[in-house]
N, C-alpha and C. Protein backbone atom coordinates (compact mmCIF):
# COMPACT_ATOMS: atom_id res chain seq x y z
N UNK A 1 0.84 -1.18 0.00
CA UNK A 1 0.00 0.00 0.00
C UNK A 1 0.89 1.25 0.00
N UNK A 2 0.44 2.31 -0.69
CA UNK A 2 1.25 3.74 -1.11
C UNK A 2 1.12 4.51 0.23
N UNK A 3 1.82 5.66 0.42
CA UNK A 3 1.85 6.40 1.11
C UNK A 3 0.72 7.43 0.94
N UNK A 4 -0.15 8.37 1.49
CA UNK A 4 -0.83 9.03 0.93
C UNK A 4 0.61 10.41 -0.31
N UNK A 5 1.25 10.55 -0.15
CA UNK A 5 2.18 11.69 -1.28
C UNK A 5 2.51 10.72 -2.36
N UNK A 6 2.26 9.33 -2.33
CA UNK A 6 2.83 8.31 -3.55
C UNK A 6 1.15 8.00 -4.37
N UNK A 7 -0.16 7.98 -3.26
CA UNK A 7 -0.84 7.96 -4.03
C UNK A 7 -1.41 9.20 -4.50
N UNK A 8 -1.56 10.43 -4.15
CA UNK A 8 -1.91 11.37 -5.07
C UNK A 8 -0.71 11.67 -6.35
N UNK A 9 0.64 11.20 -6.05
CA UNK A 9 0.92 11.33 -7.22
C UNK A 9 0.76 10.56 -8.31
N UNK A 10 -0.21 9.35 -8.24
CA UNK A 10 -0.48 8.60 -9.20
C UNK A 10 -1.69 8.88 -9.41
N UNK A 11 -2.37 9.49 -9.04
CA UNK A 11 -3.72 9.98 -9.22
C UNK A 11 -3.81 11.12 -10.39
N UNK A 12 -4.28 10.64 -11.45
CA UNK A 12 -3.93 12.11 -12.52
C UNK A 12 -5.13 12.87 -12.50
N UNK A 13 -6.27 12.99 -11.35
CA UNK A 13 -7.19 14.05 -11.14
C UNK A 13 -6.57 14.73 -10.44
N UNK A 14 -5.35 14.66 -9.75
CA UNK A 14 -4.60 15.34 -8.82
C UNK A 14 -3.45 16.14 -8.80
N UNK A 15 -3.59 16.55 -10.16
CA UNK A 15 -2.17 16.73 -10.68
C UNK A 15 -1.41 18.55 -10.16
N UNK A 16 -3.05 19.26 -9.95
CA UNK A 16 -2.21 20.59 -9.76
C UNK A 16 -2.40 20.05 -8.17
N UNK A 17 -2.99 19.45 -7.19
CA UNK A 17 -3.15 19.69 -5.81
C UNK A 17 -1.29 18.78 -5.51
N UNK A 18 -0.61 17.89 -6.53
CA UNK A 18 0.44 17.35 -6.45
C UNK A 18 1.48 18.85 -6.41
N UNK A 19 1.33 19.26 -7.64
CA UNK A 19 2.16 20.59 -7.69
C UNK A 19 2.29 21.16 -6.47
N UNK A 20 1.32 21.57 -5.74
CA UNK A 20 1.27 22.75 -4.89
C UNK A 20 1.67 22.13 -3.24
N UNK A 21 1.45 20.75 -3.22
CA UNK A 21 1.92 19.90 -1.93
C UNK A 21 3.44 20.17 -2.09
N UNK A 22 3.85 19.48 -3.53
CA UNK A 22 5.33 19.74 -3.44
C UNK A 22 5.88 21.58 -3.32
N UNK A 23 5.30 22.20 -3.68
CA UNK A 23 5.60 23.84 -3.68
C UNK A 23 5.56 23.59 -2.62
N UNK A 24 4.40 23.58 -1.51
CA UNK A 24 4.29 24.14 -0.29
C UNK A 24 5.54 22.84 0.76
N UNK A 25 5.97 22.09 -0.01
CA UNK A 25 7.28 21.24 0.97
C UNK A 25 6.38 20.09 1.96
N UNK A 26 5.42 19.91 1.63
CA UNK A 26 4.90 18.70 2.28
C UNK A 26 4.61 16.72 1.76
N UNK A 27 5.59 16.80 0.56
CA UNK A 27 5.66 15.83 0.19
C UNK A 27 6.80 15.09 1.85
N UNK A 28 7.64 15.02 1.84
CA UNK A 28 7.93 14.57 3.05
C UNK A 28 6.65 14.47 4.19
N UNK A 29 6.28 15.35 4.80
CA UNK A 29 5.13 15.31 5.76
C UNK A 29 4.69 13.97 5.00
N UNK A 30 3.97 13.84 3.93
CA UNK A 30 2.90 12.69 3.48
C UNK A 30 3.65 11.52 3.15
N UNK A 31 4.82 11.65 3.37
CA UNK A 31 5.53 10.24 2.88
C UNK A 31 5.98 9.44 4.48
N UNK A 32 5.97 10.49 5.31
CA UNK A 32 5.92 9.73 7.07
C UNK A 32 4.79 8.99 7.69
N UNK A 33 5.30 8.34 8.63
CA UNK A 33 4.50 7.98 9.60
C UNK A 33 3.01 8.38 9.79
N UNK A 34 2.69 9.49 9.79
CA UNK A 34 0.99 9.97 10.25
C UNK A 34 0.71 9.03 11.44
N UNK A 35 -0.47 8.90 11.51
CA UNK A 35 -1.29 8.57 10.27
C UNK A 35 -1.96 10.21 9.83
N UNK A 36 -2.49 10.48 8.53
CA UNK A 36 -2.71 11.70 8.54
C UNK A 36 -4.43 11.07 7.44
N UNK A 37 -4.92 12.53 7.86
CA UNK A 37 -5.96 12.66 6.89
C UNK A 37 -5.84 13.82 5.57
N UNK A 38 -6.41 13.62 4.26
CA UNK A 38 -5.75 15.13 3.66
C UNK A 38 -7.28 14.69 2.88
N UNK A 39 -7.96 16.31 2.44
CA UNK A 39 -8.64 15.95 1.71
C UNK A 39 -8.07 17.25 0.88
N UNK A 40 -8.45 16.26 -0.65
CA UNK A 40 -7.51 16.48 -1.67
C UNK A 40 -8.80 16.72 -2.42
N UNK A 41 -8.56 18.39 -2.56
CA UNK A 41 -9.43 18.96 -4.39
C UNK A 41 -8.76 18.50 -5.26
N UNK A 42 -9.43 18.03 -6.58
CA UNK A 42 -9.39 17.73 -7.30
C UNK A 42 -9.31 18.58 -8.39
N UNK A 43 -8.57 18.24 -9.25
CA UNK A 43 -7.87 19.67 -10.52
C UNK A 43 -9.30 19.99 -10.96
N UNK A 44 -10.88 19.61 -11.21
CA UNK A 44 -11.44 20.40 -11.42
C UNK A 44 -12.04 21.26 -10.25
N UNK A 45 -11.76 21.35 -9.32
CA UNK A 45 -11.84 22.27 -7.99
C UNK A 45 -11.32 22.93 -8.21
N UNK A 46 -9.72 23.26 -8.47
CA UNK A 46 -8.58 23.70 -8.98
C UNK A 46 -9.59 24.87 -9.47
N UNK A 47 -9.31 24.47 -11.34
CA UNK A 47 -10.02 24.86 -12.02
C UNK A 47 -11.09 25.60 -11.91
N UNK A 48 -12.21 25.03 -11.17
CA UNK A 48 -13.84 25.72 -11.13
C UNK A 48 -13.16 27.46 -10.33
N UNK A 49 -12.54 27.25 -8.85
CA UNK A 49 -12.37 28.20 -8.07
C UNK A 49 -11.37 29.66 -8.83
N UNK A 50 -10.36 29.24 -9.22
CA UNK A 50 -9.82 30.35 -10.52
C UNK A 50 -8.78 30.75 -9.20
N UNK A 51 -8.18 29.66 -8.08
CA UNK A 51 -7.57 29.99 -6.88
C UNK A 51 -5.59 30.19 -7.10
N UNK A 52 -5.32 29.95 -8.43
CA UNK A 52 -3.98 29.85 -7.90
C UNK A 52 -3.29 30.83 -8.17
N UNK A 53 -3.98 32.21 -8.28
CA UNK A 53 -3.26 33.55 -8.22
C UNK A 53 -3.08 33.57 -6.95
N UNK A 54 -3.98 33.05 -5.71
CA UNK A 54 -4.07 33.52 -4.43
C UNK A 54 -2.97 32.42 -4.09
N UNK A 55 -2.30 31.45 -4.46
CA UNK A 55 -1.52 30.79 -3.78
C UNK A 55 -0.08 30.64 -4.28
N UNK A 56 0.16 31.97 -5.19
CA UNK A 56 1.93 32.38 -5.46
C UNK A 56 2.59 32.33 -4.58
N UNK A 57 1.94 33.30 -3.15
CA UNK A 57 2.55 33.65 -2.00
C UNK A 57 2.71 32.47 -1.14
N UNK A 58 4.56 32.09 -0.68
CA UNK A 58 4.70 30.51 -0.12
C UNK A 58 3.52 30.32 1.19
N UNK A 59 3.85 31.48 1.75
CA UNK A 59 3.50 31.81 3.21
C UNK A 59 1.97 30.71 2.90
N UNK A 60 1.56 31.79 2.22
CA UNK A 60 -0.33 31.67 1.87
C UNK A 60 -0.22 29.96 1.57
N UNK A 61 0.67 29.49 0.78
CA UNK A 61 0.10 28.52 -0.07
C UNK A 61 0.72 27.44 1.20
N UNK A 62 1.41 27.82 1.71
CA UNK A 62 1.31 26.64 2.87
C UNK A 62 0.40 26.25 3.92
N UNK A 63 -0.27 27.62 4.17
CA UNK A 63 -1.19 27.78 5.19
C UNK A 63 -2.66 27.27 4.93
N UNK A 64 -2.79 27.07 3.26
CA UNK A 64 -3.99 26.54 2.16
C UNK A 64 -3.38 25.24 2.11
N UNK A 65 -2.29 24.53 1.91
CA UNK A 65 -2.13 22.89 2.05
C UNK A 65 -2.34 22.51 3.84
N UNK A 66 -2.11 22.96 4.32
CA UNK A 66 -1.80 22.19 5.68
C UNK A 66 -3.59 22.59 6.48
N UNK A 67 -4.41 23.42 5.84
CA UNK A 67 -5.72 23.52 5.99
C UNK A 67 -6.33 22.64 5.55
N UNK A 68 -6.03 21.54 4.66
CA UNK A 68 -6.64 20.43 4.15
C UNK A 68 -6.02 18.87 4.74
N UNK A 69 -5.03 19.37 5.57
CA UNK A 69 -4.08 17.98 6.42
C UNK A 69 -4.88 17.81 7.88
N UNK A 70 -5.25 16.66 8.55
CA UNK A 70 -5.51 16.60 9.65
C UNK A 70 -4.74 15.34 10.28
N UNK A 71 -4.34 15.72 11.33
CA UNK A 71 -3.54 14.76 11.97
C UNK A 71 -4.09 13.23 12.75
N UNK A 72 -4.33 12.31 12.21
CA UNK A 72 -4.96 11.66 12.51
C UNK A 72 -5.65 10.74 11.24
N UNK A 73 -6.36 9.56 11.47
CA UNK A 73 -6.81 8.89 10.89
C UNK A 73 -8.42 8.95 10.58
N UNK A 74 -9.21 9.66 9.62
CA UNK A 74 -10.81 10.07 10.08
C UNK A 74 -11.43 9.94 8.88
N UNK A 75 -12.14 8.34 8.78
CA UNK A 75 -13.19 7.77 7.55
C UNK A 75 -14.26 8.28 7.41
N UNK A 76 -14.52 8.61 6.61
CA UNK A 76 -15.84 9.31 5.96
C UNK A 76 -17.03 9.52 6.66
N UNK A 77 -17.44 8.40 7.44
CA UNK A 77 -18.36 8.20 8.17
C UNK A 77 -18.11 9.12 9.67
N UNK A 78 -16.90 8.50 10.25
CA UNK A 78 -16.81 9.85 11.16
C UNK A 78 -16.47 11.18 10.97
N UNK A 79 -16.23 11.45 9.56
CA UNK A 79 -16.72 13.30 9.91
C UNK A 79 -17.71 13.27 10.05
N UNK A 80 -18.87 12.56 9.31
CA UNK A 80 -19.94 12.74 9.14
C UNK A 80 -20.75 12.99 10.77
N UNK A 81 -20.02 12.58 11.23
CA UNK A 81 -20.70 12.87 13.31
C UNK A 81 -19.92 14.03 13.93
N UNK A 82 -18.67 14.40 13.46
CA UNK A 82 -18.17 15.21 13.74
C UNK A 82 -18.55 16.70 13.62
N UNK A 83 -18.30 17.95 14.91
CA UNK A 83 -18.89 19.72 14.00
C UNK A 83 -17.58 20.28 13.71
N UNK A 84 -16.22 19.52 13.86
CA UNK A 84 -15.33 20.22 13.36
C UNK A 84 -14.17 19.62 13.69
N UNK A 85 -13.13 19.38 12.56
CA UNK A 85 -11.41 19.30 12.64
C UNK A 85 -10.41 19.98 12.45
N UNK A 86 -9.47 19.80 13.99
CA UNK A 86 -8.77 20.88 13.71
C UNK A 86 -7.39 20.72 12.48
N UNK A 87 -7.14 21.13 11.85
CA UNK A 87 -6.02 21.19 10.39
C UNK A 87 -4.82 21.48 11.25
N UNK A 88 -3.88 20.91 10.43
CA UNK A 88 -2.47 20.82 10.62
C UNK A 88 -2.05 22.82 10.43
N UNK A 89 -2.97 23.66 9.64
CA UNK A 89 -2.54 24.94 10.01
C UNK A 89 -3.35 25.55 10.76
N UNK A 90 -3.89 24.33 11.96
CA UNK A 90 -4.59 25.03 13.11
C UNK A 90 -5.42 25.86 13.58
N UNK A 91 -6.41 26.07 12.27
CA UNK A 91 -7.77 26.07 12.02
C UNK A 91 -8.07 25.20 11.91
N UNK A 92 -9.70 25.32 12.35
CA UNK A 92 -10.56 23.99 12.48
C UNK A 92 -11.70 24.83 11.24
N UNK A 93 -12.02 22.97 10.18
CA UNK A 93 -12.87 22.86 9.53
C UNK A 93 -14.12 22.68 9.90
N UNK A 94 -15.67 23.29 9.51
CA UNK A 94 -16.48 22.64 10.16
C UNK A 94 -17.49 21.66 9.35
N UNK A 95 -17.94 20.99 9.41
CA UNK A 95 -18.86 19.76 9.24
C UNK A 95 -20.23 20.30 9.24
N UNK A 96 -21.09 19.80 8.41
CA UNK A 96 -22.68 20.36 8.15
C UNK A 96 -22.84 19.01 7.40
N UNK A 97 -24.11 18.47 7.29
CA UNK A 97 -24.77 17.91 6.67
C UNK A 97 -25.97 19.01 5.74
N UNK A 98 -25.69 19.01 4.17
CA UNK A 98 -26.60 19.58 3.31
C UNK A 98 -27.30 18.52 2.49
N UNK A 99 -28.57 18.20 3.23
CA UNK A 99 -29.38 17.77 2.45
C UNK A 99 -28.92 16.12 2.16
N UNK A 100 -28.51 15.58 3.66
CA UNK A 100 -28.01 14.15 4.16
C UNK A 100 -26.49 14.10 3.06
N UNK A 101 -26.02 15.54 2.38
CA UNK A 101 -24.79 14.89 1.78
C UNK A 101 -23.88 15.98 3.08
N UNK A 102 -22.26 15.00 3.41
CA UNK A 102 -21.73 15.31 4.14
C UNK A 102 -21.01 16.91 3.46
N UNK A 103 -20.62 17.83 4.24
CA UNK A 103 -19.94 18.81 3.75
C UNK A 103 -18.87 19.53 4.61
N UNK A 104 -18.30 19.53 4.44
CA UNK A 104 -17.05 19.81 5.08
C UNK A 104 -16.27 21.20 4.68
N UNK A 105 -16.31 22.16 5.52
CA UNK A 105 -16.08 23.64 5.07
C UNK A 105 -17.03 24.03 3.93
N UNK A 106 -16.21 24.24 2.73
CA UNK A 106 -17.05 24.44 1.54
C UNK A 106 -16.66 23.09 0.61
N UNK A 107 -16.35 21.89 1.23
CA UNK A 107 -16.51 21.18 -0.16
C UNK A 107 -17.62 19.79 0.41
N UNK A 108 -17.83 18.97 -0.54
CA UNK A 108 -18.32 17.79 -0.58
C UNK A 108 -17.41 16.52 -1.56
N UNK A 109 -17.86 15.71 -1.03
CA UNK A 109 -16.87 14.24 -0.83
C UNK A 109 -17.17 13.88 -2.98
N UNK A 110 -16.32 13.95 -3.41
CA UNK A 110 -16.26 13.11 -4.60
C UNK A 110 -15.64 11.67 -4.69
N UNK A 111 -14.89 11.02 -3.77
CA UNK A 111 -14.67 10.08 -3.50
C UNK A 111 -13.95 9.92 -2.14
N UNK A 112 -14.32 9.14 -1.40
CA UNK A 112 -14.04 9.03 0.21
C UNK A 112 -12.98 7.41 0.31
N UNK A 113 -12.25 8.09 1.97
CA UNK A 113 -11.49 6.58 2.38
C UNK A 113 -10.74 5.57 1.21
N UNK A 114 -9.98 6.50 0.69
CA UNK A 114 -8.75 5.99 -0.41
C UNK A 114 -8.00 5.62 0.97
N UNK A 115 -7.64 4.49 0.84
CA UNK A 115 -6.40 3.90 2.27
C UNK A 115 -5.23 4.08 1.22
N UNK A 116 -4.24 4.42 2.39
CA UNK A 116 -2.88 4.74 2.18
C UNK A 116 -2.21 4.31 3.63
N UNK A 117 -0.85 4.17 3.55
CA UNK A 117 0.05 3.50 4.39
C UNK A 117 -0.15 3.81 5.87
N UNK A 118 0.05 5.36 5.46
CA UNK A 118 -0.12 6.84 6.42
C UNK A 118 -1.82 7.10 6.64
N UNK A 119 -2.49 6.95 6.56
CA UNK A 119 -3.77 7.59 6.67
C UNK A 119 -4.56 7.53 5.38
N UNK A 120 -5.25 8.25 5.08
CA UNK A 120 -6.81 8.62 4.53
C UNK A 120 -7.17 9.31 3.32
N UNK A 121 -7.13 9.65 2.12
CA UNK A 121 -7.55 10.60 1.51
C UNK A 121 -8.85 10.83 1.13
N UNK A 122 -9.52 11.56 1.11
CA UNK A 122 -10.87 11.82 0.55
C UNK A 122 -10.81 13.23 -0.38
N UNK A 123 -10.95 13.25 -1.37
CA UNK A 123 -11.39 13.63 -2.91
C UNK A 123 -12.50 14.61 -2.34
N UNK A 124 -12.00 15.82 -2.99
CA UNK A 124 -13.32 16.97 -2.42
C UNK A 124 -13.24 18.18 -3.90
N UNK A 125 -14.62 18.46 -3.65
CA UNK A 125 -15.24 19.33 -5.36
C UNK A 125 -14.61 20.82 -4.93
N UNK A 126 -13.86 21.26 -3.67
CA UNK A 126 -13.83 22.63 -3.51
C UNK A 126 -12.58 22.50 -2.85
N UNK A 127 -11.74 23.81 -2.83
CA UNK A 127 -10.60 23.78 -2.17
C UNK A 127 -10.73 24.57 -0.82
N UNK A 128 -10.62 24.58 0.04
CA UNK A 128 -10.63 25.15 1.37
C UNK A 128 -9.85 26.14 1.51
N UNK A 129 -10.56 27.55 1.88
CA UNK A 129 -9.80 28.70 1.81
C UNK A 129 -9.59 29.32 3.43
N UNK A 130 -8.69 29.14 3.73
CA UNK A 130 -8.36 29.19 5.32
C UNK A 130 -8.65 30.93 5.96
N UNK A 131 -7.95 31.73 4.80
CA UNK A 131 -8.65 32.99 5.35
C UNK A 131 -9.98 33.45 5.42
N UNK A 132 -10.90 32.67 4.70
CA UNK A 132 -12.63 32.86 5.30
C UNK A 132 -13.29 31.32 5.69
N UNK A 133 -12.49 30.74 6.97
CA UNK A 133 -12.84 29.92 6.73
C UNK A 133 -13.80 29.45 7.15
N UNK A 134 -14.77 28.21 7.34
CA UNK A 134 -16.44 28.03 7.59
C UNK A 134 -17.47 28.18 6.40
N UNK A 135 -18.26 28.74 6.60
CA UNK A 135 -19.78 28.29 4.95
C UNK A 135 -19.14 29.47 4.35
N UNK A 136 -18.29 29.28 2.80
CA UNK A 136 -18.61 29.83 1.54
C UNK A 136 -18.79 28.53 0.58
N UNK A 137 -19.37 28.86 -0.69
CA UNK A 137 -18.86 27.88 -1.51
C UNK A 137 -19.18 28.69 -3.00
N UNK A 138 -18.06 28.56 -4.00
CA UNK A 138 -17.87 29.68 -5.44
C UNK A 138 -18.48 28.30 -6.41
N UNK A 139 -19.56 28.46 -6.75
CA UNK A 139 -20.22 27.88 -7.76
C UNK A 139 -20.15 28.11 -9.15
């Protein structure tokens, strides 16, 4: 079984959230121990949001990867009971159920509980923007 940084890089829906892990220096982080959770937008998240002018700046763009890292091991089902996790950049995400689908900050689950060595990935339609963070979502 892959590491979660070995399987998003084989993941070719993942290709700019690969870029920007390695920019922001957390390929190491995802190749350790964890166990970790990451939920990973997907290049049309990327895409839909029009976000990567806002993440030139290292500072910013680290503080936007490590908002999507949670320390720990957490399957789909338990966010789903959960009102909030706190992120590896130490904001906490919060949890809503819209309309019995789980939602998590501003995204929802496109594919859940990918196992990896280290922990968890779950596949999300929106990227998590740490400076407003809680209910937006850019449609």
């Amino acid at each position: 079984m892959q590491d979660i940084y070995s399987t998003v890089k084989t993941d070719k829906g993942l290709r700019k959230l690969l870029h920007y892990l390695e920019t922001a220096g957390l390929a190491a982080t995802l190749q350790s121990g964890g166990p970790f959770t990451l939920f990973a937008p997907d290049d049309d998240a990327f895409n839909r949001m029009d976000i990567e002018k806002d993440l030139v700046e290292l500072a910013k763009l680290k503080e936007t990867m490590n908002y999507h890292l949670l320390s720990g091991r957490y399957r789909a089902d338990e966010i789903r009971e959960m009102e909030d996790l706190v992120t590896e950049s130490g904001k906490s995400l919060t949890v809503a159920l819209d309309e019995g689908q789980t939602v998590v900050d501003n995204g929802k689950f496109v594919r859940t509980d990918i196992e990896c060595s280290n922990g968890l990935i779950h596949v999300i339609d929106n990227v998590f923007q740490p400076h407003i963070s809680g209910w937006y979502r850019e449609e």
